[in-house]
C-alpha atoms as a PDB file:
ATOM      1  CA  UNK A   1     104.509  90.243 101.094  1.00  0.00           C
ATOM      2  CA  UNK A   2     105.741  90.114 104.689  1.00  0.00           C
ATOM      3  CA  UNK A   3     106.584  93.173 107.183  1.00  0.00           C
ATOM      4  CA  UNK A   4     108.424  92.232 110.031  1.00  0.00           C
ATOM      5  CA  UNK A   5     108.175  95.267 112.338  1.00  0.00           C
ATOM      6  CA  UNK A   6     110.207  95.760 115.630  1.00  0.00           C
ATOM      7  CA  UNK A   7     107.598  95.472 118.811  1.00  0.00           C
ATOM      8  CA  UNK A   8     107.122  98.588 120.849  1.00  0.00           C
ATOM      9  CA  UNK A   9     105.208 102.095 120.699  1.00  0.00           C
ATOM     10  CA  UNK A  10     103.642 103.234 117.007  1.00  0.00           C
ATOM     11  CA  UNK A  11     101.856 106.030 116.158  1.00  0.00           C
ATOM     12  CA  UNK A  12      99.120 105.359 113.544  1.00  0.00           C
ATOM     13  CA  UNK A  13      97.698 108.075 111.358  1.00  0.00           C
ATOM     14  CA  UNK A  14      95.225 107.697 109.007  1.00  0.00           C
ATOM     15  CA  UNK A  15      94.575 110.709 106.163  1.00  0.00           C
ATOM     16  CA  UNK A  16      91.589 112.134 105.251  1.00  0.00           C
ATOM     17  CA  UNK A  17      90.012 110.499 102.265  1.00  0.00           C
ATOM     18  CA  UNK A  18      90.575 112.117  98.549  1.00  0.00           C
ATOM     19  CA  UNK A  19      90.356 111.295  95.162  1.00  0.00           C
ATOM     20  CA  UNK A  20      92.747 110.429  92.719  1.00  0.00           C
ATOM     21  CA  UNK A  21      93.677 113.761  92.148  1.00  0.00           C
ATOM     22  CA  UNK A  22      94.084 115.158  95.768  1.00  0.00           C
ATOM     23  CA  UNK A  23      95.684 112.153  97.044  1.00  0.00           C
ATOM     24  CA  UNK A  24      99.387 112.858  96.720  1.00  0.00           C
ATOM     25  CA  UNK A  25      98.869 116.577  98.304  1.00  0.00           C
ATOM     26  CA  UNK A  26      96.900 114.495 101.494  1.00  0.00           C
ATOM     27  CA  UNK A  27      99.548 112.113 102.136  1.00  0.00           C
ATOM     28  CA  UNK A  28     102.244 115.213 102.193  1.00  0.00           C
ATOM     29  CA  UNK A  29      99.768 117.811 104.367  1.00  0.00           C
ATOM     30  CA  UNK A  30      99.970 114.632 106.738  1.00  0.00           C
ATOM     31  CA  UNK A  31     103.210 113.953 107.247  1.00  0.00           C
ATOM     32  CA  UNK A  32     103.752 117.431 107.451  1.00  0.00           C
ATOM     33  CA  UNK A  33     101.484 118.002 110.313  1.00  0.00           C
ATOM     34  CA  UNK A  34     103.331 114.668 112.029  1.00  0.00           C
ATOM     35  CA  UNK A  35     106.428 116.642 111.547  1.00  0.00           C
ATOM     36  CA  UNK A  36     105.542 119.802 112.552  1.00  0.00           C
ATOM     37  CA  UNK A  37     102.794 119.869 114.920  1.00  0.00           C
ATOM     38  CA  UNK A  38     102.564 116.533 116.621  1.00  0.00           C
ATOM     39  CA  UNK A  39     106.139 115.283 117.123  1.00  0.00           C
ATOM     40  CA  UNK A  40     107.483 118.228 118.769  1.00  0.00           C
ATOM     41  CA  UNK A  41     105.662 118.855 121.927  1.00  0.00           C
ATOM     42  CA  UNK A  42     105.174 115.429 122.361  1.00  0.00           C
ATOM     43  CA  UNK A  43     107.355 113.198 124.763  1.00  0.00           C
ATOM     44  CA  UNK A  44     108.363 111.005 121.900  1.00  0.00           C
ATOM     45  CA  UNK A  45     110.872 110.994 118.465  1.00  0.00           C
ATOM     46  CA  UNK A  46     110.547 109.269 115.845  1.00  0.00           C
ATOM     47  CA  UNK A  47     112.907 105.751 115.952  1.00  0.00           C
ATOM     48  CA  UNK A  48     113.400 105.552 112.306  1.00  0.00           C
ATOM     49  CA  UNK A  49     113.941 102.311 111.824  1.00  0.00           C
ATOM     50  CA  UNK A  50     110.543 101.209 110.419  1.00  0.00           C
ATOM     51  CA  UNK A  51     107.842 103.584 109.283  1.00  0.00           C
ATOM     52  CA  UNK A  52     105.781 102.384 106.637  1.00  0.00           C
ATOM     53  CA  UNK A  53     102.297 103.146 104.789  1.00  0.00           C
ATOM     54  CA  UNK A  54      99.278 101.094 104.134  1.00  0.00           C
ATOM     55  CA  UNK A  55      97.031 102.106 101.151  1.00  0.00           C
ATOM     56  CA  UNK A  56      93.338 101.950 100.910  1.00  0.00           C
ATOM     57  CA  UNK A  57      90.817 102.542  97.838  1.00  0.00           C
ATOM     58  CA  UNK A  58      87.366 102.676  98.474  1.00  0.00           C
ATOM     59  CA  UNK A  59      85.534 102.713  95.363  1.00  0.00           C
ATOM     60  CA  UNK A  60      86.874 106.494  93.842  1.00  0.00           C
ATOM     61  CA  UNK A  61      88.202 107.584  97.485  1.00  0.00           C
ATOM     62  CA  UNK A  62      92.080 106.684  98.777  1.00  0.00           C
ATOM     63  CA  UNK A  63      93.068 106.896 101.689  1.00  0.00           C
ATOM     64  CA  UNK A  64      96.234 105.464 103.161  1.00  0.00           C
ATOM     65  CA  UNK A  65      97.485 104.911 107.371  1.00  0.00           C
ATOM     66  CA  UNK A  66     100.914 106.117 108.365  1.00  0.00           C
ATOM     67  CA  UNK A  67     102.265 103.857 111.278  1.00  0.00           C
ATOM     68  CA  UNK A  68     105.533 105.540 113.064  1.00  0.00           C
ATOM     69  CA  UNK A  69     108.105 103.326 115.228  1.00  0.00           C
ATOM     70  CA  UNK A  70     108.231 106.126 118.520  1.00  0.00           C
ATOM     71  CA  UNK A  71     110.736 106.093 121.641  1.00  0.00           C
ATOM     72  CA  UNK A  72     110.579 108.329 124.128  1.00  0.00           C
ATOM     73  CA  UNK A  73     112.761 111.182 124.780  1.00  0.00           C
END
């Protein structure tokens, strides 16, 4: 599979690692902190055009990176 992302400013955030069981809550605490705490006081939005997720299992620990298309305000 190919991703053909627009060039230009990304955030990347990666989540703590968790097991099978605490994985779905990690991936939503994240995005809620990008959401709540980091995007606002920040001198960027969110574009919205490409956001995507890359997943990651290391032996009986996920973890997964969130990369965010930004523009400035």
């Amino acid at each position: 599979m190919q991703l053909k992302a627009e060039g230009g400013l990304h955030a990347v955030f990666e989540t703590p690692k968790a097991d099978r069981f605490t994985f779905v809550n990690t991936i939503r605490r994240t995005w809620n902190y990008i959401y709540r705490e980091w995007i606002p006081p920040g001198g960027y939005r969110i574009a919205g055009d490409c956001d995507f997720e890359t997943y990651r299992q290391d032996s009986r620990a996920f973890s997964e990176q969130i990369f965010i298309h930004l523009t400035e305000r």
